[in-house]
C-alpha atoms as a PDB file:
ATOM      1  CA  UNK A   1     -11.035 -18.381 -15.877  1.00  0.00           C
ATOM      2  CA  UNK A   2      -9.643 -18.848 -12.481  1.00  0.00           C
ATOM      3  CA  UNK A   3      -6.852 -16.277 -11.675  1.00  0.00           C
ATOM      4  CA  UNK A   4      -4.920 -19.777  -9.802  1.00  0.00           C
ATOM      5  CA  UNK A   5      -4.988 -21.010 -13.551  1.00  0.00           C
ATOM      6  CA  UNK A   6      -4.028 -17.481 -15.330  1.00  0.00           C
ATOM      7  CA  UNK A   7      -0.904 -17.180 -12.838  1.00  0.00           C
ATOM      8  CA  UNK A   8       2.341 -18.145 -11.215  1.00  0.00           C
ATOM      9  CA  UNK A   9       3.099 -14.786  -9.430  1.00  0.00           C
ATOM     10  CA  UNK A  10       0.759 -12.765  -7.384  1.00  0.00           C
ATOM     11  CA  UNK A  11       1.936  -9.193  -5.743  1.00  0.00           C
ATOM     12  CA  UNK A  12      -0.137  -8.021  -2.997  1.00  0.00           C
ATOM     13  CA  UNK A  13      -0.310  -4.140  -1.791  1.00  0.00           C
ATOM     14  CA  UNK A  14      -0.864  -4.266   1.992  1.00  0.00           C
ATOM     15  CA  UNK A  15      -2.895  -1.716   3.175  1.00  0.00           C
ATOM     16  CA  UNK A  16      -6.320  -1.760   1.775  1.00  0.00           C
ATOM     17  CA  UNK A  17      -5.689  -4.936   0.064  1.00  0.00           C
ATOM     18  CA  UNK A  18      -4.312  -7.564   3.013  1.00  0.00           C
ATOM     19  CA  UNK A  19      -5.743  -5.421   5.515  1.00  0.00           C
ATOM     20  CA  UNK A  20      -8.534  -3.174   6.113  1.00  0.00           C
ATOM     21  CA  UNK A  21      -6.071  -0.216   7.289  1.00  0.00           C
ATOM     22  CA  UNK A  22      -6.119   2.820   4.895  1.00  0.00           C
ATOM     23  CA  UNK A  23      -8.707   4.856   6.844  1.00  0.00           C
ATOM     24  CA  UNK A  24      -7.192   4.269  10.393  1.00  0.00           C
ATOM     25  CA  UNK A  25      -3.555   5.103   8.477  1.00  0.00           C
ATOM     26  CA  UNK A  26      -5.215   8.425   7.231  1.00  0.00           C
ATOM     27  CA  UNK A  27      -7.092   9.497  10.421  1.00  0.00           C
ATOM     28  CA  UNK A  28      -3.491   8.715  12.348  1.00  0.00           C
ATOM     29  CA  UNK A  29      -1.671  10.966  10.363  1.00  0.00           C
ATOM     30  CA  UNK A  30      -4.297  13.964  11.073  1.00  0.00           C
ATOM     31  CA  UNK A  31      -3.821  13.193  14.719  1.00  0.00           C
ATOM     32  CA  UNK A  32      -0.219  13.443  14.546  1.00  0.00           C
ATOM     33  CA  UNK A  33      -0.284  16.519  12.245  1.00  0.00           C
ATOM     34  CA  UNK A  34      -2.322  18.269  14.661  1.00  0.00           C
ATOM     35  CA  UNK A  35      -0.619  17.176  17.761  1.00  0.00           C
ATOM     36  CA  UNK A  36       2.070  18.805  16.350  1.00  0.00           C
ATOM     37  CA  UNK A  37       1.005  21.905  16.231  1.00  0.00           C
ATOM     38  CA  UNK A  38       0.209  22.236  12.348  1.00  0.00           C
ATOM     39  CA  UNK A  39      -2.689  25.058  11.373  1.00  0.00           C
ATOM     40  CA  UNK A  40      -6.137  23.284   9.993  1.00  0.00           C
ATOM     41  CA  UNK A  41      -5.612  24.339   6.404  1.00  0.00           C
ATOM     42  CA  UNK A  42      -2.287  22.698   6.821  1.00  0.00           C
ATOM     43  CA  UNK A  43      -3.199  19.680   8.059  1.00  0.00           C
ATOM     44  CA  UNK A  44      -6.124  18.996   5.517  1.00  0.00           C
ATOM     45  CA  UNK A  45      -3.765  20.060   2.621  1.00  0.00           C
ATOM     46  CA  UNK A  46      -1.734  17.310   3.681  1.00  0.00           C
ATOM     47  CA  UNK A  47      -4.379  14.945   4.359  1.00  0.00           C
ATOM     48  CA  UNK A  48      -5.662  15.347   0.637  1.00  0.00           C
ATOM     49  CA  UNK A  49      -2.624  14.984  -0.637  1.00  0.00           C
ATOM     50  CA  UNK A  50      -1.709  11.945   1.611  1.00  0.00           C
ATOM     51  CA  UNK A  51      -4.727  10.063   0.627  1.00  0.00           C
ATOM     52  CA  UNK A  52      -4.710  10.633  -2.906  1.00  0.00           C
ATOM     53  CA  UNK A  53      -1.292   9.326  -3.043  1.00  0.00           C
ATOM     54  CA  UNK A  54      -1.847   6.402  -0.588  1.00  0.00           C
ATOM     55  CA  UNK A  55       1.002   3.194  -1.676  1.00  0.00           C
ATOM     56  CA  UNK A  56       4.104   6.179  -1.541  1.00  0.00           C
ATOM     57  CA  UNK A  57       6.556   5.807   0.841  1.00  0.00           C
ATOM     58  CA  UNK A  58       5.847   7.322   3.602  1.00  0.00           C
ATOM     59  CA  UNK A  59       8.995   9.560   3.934  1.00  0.00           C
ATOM     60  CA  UNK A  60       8.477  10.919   0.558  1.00  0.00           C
ATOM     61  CA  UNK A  61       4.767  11.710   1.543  1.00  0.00           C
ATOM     62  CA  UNK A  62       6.026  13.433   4.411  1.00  0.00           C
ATOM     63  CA  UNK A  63       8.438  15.226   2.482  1.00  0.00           C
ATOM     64  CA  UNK A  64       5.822  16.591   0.249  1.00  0.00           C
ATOM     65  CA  UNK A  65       3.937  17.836   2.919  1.00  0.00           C
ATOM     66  CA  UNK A  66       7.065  20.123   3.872  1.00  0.00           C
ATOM     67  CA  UNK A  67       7.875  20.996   0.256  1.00  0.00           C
ATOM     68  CA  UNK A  68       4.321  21.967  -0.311  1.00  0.00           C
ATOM     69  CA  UNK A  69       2.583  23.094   2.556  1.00  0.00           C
ATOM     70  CA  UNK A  70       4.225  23.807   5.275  1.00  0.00           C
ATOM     71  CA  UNK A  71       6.740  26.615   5.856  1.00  0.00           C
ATOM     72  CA  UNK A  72       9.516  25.076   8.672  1.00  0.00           C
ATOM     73  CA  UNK A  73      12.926  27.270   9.111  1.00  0.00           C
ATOM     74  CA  UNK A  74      15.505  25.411   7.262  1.00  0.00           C
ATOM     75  CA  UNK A  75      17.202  24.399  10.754  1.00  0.00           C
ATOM     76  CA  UNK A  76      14.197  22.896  12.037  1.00  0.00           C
ATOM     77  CA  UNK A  77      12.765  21.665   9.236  1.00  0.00           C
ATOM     78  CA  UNK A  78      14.394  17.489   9.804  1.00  0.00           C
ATOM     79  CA  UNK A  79      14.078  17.412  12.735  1.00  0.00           C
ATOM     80  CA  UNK A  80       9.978  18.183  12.458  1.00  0.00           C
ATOM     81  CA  UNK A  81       9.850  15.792   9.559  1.00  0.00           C
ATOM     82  CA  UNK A  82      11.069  13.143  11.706  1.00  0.00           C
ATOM     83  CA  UNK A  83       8.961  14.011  14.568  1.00  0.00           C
ATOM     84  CA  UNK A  84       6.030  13.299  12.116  1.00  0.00           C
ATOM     85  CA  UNK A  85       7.925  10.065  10.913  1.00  0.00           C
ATOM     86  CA  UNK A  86       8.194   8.452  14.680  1.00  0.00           C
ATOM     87  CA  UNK A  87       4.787   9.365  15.696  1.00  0.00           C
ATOM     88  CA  UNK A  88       2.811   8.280  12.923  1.00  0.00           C
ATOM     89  CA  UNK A  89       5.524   4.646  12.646  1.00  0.00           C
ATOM     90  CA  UNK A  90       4.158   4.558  16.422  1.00  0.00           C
ATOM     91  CA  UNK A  91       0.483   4.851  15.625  1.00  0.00           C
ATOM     92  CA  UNK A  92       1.104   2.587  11.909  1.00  0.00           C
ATOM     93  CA  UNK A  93       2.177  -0.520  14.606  1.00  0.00           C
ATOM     94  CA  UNK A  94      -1.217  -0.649  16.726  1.00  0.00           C
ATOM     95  CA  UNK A  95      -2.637   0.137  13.323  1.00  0.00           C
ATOM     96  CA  UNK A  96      -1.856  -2.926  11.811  1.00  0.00           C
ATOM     97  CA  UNK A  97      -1.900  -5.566  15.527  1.00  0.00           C
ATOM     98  CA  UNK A  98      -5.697  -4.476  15.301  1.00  0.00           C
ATOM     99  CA  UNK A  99      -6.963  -4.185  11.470  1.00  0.00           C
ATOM    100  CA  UNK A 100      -9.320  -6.725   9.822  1.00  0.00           C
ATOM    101  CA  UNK A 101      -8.524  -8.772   7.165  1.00  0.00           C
ATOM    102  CA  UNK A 102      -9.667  -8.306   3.945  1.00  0.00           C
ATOM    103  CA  UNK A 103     -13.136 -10.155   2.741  1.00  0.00           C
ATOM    104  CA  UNK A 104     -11.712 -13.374   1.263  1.00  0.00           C
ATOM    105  CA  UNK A 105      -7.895 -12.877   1.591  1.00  0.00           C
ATOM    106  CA  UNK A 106      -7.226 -15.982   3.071  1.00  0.00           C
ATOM    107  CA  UNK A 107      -9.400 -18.333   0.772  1.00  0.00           C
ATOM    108  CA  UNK A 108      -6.907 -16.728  -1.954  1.00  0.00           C
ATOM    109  CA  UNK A 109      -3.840 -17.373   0.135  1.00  0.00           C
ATOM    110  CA  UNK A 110      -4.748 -20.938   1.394  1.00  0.00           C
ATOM    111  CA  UNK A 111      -5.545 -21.586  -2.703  1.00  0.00           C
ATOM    112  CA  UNK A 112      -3.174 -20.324  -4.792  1.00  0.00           C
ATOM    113  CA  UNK A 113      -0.381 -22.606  -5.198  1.00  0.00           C
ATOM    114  CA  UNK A 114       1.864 -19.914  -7.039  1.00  0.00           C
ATOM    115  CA  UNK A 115       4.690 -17.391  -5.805  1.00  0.00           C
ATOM    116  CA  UNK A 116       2.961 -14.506  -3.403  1.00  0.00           C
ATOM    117  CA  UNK A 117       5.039 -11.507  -2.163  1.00  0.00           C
ATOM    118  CA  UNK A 118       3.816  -8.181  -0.518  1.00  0.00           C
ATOM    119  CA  UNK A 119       4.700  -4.550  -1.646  1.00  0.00           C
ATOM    120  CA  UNK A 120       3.965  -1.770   0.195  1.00  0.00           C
ATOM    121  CA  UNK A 121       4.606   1.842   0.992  1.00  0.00           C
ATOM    122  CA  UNK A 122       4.698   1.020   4.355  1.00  0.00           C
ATOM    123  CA  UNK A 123       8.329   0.630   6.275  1.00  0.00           C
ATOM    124  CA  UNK A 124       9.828  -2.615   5.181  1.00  0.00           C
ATOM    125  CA  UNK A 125      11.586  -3.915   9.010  1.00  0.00           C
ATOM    126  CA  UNK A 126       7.547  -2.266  10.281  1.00  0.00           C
ATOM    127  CA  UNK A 127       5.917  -4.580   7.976  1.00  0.00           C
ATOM    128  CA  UNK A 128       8.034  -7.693   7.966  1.00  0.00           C
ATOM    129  CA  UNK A 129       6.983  -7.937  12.118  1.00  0.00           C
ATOM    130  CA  UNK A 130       3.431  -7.171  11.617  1.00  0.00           C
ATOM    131  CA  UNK A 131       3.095  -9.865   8.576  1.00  0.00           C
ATOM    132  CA  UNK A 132       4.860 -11.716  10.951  1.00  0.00           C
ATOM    133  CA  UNK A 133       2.350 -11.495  13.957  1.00  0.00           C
ATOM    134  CA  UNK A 134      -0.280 -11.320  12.536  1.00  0.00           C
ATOM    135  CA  UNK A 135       0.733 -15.444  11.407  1.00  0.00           C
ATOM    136  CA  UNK A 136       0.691 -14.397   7.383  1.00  0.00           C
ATOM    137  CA  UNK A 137       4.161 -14.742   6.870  1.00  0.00           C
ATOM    138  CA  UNK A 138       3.566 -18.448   5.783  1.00  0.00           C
ATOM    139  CA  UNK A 139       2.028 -17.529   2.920  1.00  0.00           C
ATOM    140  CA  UNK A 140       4.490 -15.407   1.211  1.00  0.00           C
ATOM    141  CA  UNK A 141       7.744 -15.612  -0.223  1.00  0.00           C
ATOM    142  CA  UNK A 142       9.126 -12.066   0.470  1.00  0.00           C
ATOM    143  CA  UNK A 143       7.832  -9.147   2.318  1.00  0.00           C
ATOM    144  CA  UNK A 144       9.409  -5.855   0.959  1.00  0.00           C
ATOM    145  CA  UNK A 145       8.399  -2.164   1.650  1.00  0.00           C
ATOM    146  CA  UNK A 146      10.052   1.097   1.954  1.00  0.00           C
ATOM    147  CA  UNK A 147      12.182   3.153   1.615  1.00  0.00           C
ATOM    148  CA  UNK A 148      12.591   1.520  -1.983  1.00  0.00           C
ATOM    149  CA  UNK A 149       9.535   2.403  -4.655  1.00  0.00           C
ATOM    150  CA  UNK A 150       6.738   0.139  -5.131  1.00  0.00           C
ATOM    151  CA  UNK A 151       8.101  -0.173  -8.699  1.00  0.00           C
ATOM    152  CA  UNK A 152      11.726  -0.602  -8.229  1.00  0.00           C
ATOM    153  CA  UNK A 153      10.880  -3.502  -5.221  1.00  0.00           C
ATOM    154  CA  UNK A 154       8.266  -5.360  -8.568  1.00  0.00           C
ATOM    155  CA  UNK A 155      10.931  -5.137 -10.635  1.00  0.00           C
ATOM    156  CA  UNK A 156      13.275  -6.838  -8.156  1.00  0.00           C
ATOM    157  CA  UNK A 157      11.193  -9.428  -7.099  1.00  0.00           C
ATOM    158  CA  UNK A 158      10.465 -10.755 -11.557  1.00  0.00           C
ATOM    159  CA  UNK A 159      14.425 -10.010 -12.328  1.00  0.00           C
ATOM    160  CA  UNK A 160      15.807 -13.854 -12.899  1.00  0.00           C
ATOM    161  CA  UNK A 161      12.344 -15.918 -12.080  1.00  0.00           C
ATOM    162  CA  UNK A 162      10.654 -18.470 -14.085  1.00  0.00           C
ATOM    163  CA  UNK A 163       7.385 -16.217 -13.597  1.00  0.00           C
ATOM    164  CA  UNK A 164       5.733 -16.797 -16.426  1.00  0.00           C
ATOM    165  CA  UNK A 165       2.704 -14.375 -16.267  1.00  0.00           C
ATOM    166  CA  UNK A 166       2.421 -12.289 -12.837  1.00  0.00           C
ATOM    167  CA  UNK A 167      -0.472 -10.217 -11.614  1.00  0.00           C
ATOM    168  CA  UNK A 168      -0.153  -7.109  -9.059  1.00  0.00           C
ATOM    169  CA  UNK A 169      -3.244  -6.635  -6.326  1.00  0.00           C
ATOM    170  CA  UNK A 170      -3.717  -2.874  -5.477  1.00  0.00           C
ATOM    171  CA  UNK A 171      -5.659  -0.264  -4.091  1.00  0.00           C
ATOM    172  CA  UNK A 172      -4.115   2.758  -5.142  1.00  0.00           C
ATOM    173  CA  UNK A 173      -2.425   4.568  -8.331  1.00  0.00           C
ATOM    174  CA  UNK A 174       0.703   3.931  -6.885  1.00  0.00           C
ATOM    175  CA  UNK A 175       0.095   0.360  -7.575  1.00  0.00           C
ATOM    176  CA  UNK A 176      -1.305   0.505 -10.874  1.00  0.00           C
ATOM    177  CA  UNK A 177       1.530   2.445 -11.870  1.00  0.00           C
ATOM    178  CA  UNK A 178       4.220  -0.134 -10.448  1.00  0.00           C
ATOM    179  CA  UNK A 179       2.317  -2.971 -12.590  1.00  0.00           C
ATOM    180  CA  UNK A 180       2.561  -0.843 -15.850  1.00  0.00           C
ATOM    181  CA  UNK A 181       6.221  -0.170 -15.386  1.00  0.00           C
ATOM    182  CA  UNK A 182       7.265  -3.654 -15.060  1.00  0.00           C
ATOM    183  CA  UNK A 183       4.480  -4.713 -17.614  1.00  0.00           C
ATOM    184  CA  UNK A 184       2.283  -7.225 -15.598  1.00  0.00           C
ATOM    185  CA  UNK A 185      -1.242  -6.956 -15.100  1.00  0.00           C
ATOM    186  CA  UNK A 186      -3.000  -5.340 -12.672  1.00  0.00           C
ATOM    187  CA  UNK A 187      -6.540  -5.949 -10.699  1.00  0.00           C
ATOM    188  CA  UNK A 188      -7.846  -3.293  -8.657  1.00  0.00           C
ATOM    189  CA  UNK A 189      -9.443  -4.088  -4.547  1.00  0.00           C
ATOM    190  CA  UNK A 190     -11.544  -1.704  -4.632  1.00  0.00           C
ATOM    191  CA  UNK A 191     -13.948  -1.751  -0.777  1.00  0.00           C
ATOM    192  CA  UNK A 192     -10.783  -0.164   1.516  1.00  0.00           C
ATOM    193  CA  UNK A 193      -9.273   2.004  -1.600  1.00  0.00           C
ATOM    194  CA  UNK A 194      -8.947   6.066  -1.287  1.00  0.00           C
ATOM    195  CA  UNK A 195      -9.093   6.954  -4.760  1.00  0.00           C
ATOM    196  CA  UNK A 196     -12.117   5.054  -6.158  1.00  0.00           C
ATOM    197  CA  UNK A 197     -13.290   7.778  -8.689  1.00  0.00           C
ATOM    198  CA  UNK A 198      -9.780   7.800 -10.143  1.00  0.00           C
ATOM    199  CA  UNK A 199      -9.202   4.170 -10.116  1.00  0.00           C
ATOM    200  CA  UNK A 200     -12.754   3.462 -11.904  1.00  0.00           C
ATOM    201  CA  UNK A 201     -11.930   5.741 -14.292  1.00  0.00           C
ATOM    202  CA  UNK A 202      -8.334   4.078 -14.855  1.00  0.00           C
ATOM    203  CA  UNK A 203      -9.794   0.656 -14.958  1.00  0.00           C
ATOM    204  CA  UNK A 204     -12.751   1.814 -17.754  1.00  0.00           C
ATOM    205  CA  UNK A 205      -9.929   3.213 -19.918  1.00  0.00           C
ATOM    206  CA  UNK A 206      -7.254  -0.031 -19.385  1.00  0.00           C
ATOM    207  CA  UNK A 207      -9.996  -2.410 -18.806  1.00  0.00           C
ATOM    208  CA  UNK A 208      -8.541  -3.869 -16.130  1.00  0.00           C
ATOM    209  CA  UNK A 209     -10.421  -6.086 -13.467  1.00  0.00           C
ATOM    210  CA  UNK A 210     -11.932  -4.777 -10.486  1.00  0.00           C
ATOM    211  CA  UNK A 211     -13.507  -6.805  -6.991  1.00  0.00           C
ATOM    212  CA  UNK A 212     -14.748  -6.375  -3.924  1.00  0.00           C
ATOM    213  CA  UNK A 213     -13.771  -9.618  -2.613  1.00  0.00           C
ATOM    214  CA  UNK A 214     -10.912 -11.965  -3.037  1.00  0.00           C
ATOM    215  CA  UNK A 215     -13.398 -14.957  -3.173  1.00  0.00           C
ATOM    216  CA  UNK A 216     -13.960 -13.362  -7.006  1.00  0.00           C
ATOM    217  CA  UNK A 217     -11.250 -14.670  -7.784  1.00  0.00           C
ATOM    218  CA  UNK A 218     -11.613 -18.032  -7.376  1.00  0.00           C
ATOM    219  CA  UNK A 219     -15.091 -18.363  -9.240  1.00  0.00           C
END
């Protein structure tokens, strides 16, 4: 069956799903790490963990680095945090003015009559502009992002609607968990995504649907 005739809701992750932007996001965030003066064991701890938790706000990523790997005096530690904030928001920008479009996003957009919003990790004033230039913001009803979780923005966006069956497009784990917790389904984009031997072994145990192109969806 068509997903336009399963649904009334769709919710769209951004990077990796809208966009082709999860490896540029990654390889930014080692440039920044390094230009700031971080050791290489550092910088590829936090590059494992960044990628394997790809869809998490991005100050609680960078947070984690600090907590886990590296070791900042106490009265530095902020103010490094946000120098790693600011650079890679800067790099995030020509990021997004510059990445490809997913393979069949806008047949899905121009068809589906239903509600479409966007959730992402990404910075929600960041990601409201780029939606914005990039000429997308047609399409969708609301943009949100972060600081808020991916699952506390879901859950706002179904509280009060007529919805009456809602799917959640995502890339990552962070996604799939945001679906679960608010009890809508879920269909993994797998080409862009970071953690495709986790998420294929998610969607064998839930059974959940998996693509490569948007297009699938409209078989």
């Amino acid at each position: 069956m068509k997903l336009t005739a399963q649904y009334d809701c769709i919710i769209f992750d951004c990077d990796g799903v809208i966009f082709d932007s999860n490896r540029p996001k990654i390889a930014a965030m080692r440039s920044v790490l390094e230009e700031c003066g971080y050791s290489p064991t550092q910088v590829s701890n936090c590059i494992d963990f960044f990628q394997n938790n790809f869809g998490t706000p991005r100050q609680i990523q960078i947070d984690n680095f600090f907590d886990r790997f590296i070791d900042e005096m106490p009265q530095h530690e902020n103010q490094r945090k946000m120098e790693v904030f600011e650079k890679y928001s800067a790099a995030c920008h020509g990021i997004f003015e510059q990445a490809k479009l997913s393979p069949g996003i806008l047949d899905l957009l121009n068809t589906f009559s239903g509600d479409k919003f966007v959730t992402s990790g990404s910075v929600q004033t960041e990601l409201r502009e780029i939606i914005s230039a990039r000429d997308l913001d047609q399409y969708f009803k609301g943009v949100y992002g972060s600081p808020t979780a991916k699952a506390e923005i879901v859950a706002s966006v179904l509280r009060g609607t007529p919805y009456q069956k809602s799917v959640l497009i995502g890339d990552a784990i962070a996604d799939y968990e945001a679906a679960t917790a608010n009890s809508i389904d879920f269909i993994y984009f797998k080409p862009f995504s970071m953690v495709q031997e986790s998420m294929m072994q998610i969607a064998e145990q839930e059974k959940f649907q998996v693509i490569d192109d948007f297009r699938a969806l409209l078989d």
